[in-house]
N, C-alpha and C. Protein backbone atom coordinates (compact mmCIF):
# COMPACT_ATOMS: atom_id res chain seq x y z
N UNK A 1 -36.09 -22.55 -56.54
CA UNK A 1 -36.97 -22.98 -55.47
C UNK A 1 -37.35 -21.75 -54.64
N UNK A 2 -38.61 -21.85 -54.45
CA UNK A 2 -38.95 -20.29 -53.50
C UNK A 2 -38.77 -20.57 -52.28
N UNK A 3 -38.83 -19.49 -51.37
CA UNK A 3 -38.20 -19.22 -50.07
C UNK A 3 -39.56 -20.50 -49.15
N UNK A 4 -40.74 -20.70 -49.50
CA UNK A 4 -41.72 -21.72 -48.26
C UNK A 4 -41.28 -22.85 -49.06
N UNK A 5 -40.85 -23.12 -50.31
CA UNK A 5 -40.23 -24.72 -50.62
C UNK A 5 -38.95 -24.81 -49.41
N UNK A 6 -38.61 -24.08 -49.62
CA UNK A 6 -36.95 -23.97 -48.91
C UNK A 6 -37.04 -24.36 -47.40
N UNK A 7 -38.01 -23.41 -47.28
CA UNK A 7 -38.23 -23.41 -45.69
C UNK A 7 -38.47 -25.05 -45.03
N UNK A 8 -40.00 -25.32 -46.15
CA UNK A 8 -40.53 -26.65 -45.44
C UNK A 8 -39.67 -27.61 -46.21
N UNK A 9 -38.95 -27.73 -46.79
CA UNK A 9 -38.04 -28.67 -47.04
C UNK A 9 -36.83 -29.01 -45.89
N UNK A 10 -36.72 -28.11 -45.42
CA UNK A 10 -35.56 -27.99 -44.51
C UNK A 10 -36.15 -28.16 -42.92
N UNK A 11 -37.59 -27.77 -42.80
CA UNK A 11 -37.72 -28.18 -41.76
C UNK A 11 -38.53 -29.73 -41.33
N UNK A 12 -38.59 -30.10 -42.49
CA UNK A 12 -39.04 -31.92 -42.58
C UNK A 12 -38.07 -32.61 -42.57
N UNK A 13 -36.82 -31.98 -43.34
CA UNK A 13 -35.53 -32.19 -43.22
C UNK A 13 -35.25 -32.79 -41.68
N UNK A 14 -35.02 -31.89 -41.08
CA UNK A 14 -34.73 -31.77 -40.10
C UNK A 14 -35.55 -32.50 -38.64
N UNK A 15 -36.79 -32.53 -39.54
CA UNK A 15 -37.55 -33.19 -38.10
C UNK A 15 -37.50 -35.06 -38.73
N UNK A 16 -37.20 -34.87 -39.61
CA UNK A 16 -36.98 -36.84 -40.01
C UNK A 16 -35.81 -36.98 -39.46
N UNK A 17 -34.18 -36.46 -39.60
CA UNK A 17 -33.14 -36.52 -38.84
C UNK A 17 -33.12 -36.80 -37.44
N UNK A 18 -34.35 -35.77 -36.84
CA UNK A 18 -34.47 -36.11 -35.12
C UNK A 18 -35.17 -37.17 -34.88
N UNK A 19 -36.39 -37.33 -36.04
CA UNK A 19 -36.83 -38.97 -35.03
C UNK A 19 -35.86 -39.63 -35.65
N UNK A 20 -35.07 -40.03 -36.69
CA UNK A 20 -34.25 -41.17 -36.99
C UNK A 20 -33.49 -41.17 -35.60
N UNK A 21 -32.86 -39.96 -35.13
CA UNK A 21 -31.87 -40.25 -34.33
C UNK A 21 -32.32 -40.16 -32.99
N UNK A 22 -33.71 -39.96 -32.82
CA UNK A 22 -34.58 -40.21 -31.32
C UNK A 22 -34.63 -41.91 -30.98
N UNK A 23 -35.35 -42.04 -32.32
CA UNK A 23 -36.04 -44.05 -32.71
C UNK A 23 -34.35 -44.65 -32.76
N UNK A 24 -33.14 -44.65 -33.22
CA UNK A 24 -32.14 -45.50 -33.35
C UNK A 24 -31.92 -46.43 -31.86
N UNK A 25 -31.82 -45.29 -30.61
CA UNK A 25 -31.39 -46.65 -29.86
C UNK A 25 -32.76 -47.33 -29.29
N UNK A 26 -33.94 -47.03 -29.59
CA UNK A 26 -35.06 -48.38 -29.05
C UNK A 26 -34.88 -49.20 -30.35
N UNK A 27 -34.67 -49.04 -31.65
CA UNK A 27 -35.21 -50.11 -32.61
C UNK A 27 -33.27 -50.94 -32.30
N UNK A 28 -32.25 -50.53 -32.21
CA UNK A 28 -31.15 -51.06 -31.79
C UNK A 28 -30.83 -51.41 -30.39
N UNK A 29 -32.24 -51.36 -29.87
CA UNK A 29 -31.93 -51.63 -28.05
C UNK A 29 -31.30 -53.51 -27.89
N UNK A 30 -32.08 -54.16 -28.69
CA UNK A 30 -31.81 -55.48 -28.10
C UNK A 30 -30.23 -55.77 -28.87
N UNK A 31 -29.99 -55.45 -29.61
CA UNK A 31 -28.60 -55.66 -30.14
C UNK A 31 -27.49 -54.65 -29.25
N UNK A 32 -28.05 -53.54 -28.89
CA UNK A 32 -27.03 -52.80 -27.41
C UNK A 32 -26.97 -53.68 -26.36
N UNK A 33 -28.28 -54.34 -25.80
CA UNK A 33 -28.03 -54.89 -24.80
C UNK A 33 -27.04 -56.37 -24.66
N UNK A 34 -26.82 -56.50 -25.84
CA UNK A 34 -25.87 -57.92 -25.89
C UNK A 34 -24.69 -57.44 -25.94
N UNK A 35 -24.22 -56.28 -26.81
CA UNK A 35 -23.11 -56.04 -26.91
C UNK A 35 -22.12 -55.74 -25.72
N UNK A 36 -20.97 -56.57 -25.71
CA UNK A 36 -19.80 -56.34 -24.38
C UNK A 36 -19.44 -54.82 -24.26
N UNK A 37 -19.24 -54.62 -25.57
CA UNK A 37 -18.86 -52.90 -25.75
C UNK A 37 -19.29 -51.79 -24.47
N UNK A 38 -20.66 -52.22 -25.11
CA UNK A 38 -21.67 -51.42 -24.81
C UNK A 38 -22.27 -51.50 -23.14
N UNK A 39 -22.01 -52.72 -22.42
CA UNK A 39 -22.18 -53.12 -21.75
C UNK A 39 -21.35 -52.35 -21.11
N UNK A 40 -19.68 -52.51 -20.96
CA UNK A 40 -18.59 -51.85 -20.09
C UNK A 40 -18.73 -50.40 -19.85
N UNK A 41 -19.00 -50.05 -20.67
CA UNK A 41 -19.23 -48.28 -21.10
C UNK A 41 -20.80 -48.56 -19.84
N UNK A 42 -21.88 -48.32 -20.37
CA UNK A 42 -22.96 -48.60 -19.36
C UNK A 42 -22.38 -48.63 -17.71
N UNK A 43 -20.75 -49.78 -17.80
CA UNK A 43 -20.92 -49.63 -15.96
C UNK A 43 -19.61 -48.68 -15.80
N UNK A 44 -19.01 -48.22 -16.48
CA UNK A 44 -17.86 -47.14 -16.53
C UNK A 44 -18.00 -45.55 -16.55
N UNK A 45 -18.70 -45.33 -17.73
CA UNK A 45 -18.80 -44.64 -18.18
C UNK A 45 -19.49 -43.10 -17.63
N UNK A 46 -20.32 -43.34 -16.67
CA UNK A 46 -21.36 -42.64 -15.56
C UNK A 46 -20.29 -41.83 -14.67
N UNK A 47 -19.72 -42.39 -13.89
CA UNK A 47 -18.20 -42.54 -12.98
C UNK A 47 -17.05 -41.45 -13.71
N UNK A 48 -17.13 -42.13 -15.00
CA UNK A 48 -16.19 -41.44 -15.75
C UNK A 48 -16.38 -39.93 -15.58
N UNK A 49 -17.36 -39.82 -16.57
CA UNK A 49 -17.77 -38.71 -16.66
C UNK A 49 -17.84 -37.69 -15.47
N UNK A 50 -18.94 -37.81 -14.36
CA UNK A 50 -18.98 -37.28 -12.99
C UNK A 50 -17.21 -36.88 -12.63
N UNK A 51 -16.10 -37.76 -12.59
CA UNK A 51 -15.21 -37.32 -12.17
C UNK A 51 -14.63 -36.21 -13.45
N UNK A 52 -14.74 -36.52 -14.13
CA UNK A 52 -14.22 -35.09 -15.63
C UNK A 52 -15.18 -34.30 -15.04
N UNK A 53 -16.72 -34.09 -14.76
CA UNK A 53 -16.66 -32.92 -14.34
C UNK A 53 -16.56 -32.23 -13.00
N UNK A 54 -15.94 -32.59 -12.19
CA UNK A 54 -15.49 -32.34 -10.84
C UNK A 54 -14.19 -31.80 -10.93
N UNK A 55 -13.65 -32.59 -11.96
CA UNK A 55 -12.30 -32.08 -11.92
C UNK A 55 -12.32 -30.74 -12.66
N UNK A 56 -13.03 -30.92 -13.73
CA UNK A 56 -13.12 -28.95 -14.47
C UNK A 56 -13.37 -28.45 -13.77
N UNK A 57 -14.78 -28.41 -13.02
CA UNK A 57 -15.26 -27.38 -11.82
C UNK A 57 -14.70 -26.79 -11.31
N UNK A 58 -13.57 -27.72 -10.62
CA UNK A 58 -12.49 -27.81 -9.69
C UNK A 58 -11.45 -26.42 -9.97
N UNK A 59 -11.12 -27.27 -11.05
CA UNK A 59 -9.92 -26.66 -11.75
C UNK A 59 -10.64 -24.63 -11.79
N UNK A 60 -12.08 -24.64 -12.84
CA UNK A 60 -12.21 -23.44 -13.37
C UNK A 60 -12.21 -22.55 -11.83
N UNK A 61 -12.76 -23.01 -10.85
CA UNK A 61 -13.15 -22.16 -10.01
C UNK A 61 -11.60 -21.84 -9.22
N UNK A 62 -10.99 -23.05 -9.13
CA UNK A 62 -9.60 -22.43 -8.91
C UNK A 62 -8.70 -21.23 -9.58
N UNK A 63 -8.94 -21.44 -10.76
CA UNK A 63 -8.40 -20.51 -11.99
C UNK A 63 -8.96 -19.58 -11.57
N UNK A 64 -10.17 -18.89 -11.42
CA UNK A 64 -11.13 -18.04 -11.39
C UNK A 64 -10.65 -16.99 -10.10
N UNK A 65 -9.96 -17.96 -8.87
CA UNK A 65 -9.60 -17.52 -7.68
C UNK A 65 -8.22 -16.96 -8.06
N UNK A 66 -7.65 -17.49 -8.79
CA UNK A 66 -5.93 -17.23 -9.31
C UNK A 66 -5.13 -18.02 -8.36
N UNK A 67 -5.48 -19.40 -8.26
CA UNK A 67 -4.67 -19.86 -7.00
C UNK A 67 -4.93 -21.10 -7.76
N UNK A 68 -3.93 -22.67 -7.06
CA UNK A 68 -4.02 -23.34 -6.89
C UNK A 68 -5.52 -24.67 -6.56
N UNK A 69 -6.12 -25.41 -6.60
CA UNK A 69 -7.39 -25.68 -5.95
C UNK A 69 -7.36 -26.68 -5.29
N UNK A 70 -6.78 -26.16 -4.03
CA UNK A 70 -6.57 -26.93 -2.76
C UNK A 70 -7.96 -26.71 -1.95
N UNK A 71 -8.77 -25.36 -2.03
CA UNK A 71 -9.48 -25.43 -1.12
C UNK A 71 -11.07 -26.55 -1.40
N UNK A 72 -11.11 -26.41 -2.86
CA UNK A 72 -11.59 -27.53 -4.17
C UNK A 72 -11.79 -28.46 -3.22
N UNK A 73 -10.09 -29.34 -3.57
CA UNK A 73 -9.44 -30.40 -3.18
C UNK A 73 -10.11 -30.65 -1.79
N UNK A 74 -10.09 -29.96 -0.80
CA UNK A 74 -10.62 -30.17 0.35
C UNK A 74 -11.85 -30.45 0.34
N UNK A 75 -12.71 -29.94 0.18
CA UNK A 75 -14.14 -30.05 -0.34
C UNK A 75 -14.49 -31.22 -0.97
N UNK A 76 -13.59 -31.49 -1.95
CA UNK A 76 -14.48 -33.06 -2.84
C UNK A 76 -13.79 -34.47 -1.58
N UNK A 77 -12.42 -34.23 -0.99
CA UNK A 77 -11.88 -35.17 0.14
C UNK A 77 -13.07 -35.55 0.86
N UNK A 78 -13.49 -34.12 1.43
CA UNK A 78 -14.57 -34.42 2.36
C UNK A 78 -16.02 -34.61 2.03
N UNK A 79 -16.40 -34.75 0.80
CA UNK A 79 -17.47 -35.44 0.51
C UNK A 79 -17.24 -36.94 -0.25
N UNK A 80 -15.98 -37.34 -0.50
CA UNK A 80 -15.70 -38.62 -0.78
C UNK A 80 -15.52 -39.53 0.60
N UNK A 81 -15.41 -39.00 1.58
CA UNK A 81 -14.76 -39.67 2.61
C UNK A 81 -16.26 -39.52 3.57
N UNK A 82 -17.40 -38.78 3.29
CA UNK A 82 -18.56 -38.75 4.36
C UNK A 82 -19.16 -39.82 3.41
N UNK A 83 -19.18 -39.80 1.55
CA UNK A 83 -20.20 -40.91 1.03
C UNK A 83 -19.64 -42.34 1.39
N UNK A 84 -18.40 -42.51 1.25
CA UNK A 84 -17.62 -43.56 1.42
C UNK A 84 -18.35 -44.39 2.89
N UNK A 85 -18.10 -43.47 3.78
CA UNK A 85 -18.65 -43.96 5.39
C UNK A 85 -20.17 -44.02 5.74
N UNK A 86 -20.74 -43.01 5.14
CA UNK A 86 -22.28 -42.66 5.12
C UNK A 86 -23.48 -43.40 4.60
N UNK A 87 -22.78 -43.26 3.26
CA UNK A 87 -23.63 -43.45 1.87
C UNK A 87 -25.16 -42.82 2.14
N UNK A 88 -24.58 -41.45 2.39
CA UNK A 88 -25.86 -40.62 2.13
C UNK A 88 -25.52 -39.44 1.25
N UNK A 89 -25.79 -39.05 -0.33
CA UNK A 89 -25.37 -38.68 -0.75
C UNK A 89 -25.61 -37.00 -1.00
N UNK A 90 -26.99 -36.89 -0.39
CA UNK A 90 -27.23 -35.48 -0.21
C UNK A 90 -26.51 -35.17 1.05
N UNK A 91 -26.73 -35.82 1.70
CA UNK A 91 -26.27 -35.30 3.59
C UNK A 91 -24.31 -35.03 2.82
N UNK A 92 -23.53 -35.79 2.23
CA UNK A 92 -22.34 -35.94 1.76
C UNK A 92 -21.97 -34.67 0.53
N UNK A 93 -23.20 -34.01 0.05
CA UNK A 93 -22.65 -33.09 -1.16
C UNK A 93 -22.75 -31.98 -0.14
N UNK A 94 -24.04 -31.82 0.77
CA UNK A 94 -24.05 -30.09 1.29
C UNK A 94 -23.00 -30.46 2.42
N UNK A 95 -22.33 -31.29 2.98
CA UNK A 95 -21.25 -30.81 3.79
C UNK A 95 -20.09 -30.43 3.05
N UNK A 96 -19.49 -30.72 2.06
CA UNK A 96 -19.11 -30.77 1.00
C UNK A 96 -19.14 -28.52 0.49
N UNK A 97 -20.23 -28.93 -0.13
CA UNK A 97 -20.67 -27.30 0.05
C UNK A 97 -20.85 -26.48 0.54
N UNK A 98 -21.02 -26.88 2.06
CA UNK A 98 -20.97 -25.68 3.13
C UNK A 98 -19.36 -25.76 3.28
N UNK A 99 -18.66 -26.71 3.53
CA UNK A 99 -17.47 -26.42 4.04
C UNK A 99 -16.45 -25.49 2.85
N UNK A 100 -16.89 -25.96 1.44
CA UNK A 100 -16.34 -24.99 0.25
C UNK A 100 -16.94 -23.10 0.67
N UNK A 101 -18.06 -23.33 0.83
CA UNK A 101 -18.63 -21.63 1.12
C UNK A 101 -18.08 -21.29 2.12
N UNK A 102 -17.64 -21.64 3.06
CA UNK A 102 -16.78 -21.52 4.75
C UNK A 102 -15.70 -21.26 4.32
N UNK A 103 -14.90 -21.73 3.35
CA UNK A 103 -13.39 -21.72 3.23
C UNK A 103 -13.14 -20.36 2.27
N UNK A 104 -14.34 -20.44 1.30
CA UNK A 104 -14.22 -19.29 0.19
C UNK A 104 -14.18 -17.69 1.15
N UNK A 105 -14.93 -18.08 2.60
CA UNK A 105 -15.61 -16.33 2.95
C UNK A 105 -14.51 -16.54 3.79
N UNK A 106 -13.38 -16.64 4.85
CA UNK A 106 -12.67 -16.31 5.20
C UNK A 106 -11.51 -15.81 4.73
């Protein structure tokens, strides 16, 4: 096979793979939407995630400092405890972030 069979074989290849796997969840949408599975995950799963990455963040930038990540820890307290009371969630991340940049420069 010569090198433009090869080529356009592999790249039709490849672009039928992406719509199959673009088109799967609309032509499987109404059978997702019934499923319990699928359903729990949908109201879990968002939450989940967001806290795994808070907690790496957390963790790397602690590592990064060579310390413990208490000052982290302080920072996500106090933006759980302004959304909690607030529920304003920008006004709740930059206090959050200013008070992390405050704690880092002293």
């Amino acid at each position: 096979m010569s090198h433009i069979v090869y080529v356009t074989v592999a790249i039709v290849g490849m672009a039928l793979i992406t719509f199959v796997l673009r088109a799967l969840p609309f032509a499987a949408g109404p059978w997702l939407r019934r499923h319990r599975v699928v359903y729990k995950l949908g109201n879990n799963l968002p939450l989940a995630i967001m806290v795994l990455l808070v907690v790496h963040t957390a963790w790397g930038h602690a590592h990064d400092r060579g310390g413990l990540p208490w000052l982290e820890a302080l920072a996500i307290l106090v933006v759980v405890i302004l959304q909690w009371r607030l529920r304003q969630p920008l006004l709740s991340i930059a206090a959050g972030t200013a008070l992390y940049v405050i704690l880092l420069m002293r």
